[in-house]
N, C-alpha and C. Protein backbone atom coordinates (compact mmCIF):
# COMPACT_ATOMS: atom_id res chain seq x y z
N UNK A 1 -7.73 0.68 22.70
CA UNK A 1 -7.08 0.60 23.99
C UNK A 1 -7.68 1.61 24.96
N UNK A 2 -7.99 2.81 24.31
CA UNK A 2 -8.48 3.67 25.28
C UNK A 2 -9.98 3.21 25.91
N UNK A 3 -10.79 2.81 24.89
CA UNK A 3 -12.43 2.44 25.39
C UNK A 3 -11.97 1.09 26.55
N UNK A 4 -10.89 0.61 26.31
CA UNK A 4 -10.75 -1.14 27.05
C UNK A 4 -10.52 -0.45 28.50
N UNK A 5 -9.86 0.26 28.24
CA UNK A 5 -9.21 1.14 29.65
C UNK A 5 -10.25 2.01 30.88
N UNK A 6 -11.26 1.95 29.58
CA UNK A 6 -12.61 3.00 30.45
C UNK A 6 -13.96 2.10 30.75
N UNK A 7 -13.76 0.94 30.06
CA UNK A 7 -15.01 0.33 29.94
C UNK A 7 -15.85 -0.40 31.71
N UNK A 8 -14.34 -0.32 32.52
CA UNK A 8 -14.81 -1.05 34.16
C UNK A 8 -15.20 -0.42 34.49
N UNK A 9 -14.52 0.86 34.47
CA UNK A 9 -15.69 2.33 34.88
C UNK A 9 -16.92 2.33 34.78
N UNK A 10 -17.06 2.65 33.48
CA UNK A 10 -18.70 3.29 33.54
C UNK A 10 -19.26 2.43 33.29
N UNK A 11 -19.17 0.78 33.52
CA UNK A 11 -19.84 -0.26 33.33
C UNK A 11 -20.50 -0.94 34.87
N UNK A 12 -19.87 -0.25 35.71
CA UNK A 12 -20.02 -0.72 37.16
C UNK A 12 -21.19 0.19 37.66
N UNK A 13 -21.75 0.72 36.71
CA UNK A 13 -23.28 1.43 36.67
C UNK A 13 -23.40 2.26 38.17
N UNK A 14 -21.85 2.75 39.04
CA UNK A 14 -21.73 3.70 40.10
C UNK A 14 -22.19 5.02 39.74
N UNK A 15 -22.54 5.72 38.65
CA UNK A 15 -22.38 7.03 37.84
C UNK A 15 -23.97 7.01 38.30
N UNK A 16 -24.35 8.29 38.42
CA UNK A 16 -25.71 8.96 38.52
C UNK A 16 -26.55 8.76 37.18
N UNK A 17 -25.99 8.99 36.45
CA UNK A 17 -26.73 9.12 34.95
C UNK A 17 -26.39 8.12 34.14
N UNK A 18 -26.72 7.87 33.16
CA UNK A 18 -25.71 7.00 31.95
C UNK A 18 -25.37 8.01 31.38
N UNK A 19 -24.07 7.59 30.92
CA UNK A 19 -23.01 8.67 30.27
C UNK A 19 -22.59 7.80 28.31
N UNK A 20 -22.98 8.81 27.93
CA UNK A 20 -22.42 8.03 26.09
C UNK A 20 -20.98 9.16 26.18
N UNK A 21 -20.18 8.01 25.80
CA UNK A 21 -18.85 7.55 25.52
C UNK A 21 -18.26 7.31 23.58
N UNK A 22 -18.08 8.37 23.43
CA UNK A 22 -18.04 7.96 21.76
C UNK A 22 -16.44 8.11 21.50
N UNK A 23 -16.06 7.60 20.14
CA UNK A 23 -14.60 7.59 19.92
C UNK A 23 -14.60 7.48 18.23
N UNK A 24 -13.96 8.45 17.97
CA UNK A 24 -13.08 9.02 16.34
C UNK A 24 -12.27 8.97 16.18
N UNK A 25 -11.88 8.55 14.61
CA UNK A 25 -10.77 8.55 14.06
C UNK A 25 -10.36 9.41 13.35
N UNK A 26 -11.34 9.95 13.28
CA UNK A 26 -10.25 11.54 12.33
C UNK A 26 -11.66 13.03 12.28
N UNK A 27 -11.20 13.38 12.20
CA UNK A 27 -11.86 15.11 12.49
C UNK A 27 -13.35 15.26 11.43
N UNK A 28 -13.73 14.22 10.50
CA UNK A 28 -14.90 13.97 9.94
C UNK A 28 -16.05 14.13 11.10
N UNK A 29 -15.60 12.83 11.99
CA UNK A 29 -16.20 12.52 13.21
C UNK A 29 -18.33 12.04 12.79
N UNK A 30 -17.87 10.82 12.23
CA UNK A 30 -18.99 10.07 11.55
C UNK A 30 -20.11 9.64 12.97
N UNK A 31 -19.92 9.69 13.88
CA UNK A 31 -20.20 8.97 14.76
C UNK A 31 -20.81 10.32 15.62
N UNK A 32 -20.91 11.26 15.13
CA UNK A 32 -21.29 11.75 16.12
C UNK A 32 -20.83 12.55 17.38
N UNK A 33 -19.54 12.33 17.66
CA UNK A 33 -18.68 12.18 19.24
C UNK A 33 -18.62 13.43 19.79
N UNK A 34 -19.03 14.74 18.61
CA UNK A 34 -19.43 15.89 19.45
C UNK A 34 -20.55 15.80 20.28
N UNK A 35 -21.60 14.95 20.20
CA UNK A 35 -23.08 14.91 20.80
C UNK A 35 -22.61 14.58 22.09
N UNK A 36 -21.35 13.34 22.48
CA UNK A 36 -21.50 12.69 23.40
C UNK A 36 -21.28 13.08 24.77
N UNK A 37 -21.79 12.58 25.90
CA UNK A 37 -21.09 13.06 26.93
C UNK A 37 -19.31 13.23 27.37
N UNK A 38 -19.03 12.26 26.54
CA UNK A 38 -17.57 12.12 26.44
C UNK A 38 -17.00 11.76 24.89
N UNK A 39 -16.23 12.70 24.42
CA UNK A 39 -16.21 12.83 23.29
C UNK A 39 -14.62 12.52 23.31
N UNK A 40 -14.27 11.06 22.43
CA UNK A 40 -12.22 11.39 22.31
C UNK A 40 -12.46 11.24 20.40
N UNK A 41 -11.85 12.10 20.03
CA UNK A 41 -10.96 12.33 18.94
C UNK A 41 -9.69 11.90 18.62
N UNK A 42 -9.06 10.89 18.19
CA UNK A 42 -8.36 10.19 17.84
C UNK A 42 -7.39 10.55 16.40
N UNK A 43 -6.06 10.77 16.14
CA UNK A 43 -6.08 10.87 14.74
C UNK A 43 -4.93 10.36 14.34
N UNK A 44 -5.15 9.47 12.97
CA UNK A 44 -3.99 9.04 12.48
C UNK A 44 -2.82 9.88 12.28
N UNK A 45 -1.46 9.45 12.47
CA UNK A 45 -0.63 10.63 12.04
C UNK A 45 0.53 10.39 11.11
N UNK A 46 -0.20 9.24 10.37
CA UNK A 46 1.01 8.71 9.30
C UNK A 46 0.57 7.57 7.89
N UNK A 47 0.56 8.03 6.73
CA UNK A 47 0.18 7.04 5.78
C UNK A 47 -0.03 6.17 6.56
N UNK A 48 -1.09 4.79 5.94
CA UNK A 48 -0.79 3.37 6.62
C UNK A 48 0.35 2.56 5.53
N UNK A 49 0.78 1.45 6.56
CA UNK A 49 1.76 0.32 6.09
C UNK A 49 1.43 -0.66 5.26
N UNK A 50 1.71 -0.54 3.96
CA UNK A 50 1.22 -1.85 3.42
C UNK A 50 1.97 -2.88 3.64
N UNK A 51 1.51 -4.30 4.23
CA UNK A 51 2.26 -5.42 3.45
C UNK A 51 1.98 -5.89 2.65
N UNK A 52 2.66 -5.89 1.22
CA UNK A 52 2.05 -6.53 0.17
C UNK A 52 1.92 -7.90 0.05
N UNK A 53 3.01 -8.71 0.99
CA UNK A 53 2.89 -10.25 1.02
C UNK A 53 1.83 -10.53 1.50
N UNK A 54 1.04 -10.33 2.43
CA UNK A 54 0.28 -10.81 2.95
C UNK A 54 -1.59 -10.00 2.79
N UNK A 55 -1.56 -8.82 2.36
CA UNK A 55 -2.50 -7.83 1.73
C UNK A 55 -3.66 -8.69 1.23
N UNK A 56 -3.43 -9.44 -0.06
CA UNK A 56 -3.81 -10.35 -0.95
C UNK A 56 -4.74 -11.08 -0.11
N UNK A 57 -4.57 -11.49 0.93
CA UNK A 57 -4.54 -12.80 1.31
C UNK A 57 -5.93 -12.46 2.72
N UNK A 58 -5.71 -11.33 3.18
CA UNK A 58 -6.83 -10.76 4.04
C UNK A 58 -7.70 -9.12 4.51
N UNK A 59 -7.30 -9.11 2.40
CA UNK A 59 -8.05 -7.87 2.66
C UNK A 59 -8.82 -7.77 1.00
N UNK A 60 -10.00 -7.29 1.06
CA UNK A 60 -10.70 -7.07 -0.30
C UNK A 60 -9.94 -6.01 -0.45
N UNK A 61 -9.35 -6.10 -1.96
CA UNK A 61 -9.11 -4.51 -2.23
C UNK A 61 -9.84 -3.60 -3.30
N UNK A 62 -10.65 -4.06 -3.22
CA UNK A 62 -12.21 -3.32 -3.75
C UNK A 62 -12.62 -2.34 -2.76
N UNK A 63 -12.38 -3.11 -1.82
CA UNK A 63 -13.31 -2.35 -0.30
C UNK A 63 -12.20 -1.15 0.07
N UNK A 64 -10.66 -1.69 -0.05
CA UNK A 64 -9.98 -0.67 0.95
C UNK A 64 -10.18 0.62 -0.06
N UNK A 65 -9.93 0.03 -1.38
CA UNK A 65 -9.68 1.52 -2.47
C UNK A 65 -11.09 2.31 -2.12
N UNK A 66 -12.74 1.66 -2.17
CA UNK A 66 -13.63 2.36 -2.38
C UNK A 66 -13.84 2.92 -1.12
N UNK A 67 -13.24 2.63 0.44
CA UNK A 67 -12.71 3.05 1.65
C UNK A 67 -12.34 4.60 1.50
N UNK A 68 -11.28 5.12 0.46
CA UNK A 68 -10.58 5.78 1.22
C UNK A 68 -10.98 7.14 0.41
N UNK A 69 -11.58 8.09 0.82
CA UNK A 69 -12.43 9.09 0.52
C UNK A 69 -11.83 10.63 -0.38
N UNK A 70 -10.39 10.48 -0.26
CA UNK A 70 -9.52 11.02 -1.11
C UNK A 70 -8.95 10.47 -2.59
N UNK A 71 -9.20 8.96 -2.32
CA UNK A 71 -8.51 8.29 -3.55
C UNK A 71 -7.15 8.21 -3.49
N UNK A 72 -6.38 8.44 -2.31
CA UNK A 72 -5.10 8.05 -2.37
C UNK A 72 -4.48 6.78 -2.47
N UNK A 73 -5.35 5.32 -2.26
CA UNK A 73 -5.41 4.21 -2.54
C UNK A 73 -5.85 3.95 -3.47
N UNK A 74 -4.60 3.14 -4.69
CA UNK A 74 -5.07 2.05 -5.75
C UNK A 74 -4.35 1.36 -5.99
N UNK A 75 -5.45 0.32 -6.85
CA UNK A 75 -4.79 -1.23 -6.90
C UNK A 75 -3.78 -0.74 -7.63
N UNK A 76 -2.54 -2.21 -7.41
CA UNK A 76 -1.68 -2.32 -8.02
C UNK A 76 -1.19 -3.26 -8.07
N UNK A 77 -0.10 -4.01 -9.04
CA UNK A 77 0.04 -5.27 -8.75
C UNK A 77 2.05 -5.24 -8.23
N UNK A 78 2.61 -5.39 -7.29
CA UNK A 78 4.01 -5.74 -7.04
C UNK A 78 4.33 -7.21 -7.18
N UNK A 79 5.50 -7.33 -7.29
CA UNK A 79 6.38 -8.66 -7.55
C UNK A 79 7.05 -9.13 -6.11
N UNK A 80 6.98 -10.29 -5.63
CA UNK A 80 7.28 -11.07 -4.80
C UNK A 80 7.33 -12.18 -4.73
N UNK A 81 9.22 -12.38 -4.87
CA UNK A 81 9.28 -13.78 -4.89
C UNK A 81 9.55 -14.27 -6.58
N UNK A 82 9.54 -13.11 -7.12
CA UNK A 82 9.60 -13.34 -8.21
C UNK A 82 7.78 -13.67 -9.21
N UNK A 83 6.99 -13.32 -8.16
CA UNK A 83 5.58 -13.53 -9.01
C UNK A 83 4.88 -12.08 -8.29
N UNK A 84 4.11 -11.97 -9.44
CA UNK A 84 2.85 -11.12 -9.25
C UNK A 84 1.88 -11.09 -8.61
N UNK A 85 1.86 -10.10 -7.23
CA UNK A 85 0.36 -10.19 -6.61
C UNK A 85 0.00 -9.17 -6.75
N UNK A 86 -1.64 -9.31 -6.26
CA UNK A 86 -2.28 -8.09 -5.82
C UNK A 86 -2.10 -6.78 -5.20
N UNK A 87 -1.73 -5.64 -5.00
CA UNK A 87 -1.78 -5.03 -3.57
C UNK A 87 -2.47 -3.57 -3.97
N UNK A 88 -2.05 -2.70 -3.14
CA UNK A 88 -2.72 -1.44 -3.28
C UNK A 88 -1.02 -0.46 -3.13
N UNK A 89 -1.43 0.88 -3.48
CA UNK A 89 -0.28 1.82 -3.46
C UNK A 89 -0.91 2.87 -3.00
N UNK A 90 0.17 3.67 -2.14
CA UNK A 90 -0.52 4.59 -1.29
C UNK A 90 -0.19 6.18 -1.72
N UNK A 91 -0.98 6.97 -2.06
CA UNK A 91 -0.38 7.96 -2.65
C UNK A 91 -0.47 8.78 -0.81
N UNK A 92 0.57 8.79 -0.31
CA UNK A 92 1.20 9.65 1.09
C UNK A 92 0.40 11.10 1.04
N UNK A 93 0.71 11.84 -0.15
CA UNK A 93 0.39 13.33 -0.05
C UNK A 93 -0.84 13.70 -0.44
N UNK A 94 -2.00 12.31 -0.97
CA UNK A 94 -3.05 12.75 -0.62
C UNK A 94 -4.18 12.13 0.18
N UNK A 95 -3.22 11.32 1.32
CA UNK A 95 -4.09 10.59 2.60
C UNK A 95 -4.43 11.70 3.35
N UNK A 96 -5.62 11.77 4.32
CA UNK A 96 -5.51 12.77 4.92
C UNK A 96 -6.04 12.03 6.32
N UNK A 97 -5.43 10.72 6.58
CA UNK A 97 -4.69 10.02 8.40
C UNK A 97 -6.25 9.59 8.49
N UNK A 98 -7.83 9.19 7.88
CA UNK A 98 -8.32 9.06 8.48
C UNK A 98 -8.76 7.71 8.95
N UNK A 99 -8.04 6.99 8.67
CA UNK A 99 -8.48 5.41 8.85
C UNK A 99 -9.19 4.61 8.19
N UNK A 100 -9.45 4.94 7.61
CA UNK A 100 -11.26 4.06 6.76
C UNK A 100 -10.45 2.85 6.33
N UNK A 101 -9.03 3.13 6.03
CA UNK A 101 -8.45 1.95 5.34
C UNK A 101 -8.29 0.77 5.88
N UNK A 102 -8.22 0.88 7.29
CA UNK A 102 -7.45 0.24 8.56
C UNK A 102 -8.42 -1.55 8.38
């Protein structure tokens, strides 16, 4: 939302210079965004939400577990509906908000 909000700006090529515009999700800062001319830092501030009904259905969970750089995500299987699916479980106290999971 924030880049959607900035993008008429510095796209209307009025600016003297070109300006790099970078954006993070958590204080790793993979991207660089100290280099940039405009640097936002972004940070999660809460476990993420699983839905387990629907998890299964549009997300590898190979990818989210090997995602999350603490290991606070693993598979698991919950009951719904009375049957067994897929999902993941979030260990809260050792996420540390940075998104990779998202």
């Amino acid at each position: 939302a924030v880049m959607d909000d900035m993008f008429e700006y510095f796209q209307s090529m009025t600016l003297p210079a070109m300006v790099r515009i970078s954006l993070a999700c958590c204080l790793n800062m993979c991207g660089a965004v100290h280099c940039s001319d405009i640097g936002i830092v972004g940070i999660h501030r809460k476990p993420p939400i699983v839905e387990h009904d629907r998890l299964d259905n549009i997300c590898e969970i190979p990818l989210a577990v090997s995602a999350c750089p603490t290991g606070a995500i693993k598979p698991t299987k919950v009951e719904i509906d009375g049957k067994k699916v897929n999902s993941v479980a979030v260990n809260a106290s050792r996420c540390m908000y940075c998104g990779n999971c998202y």
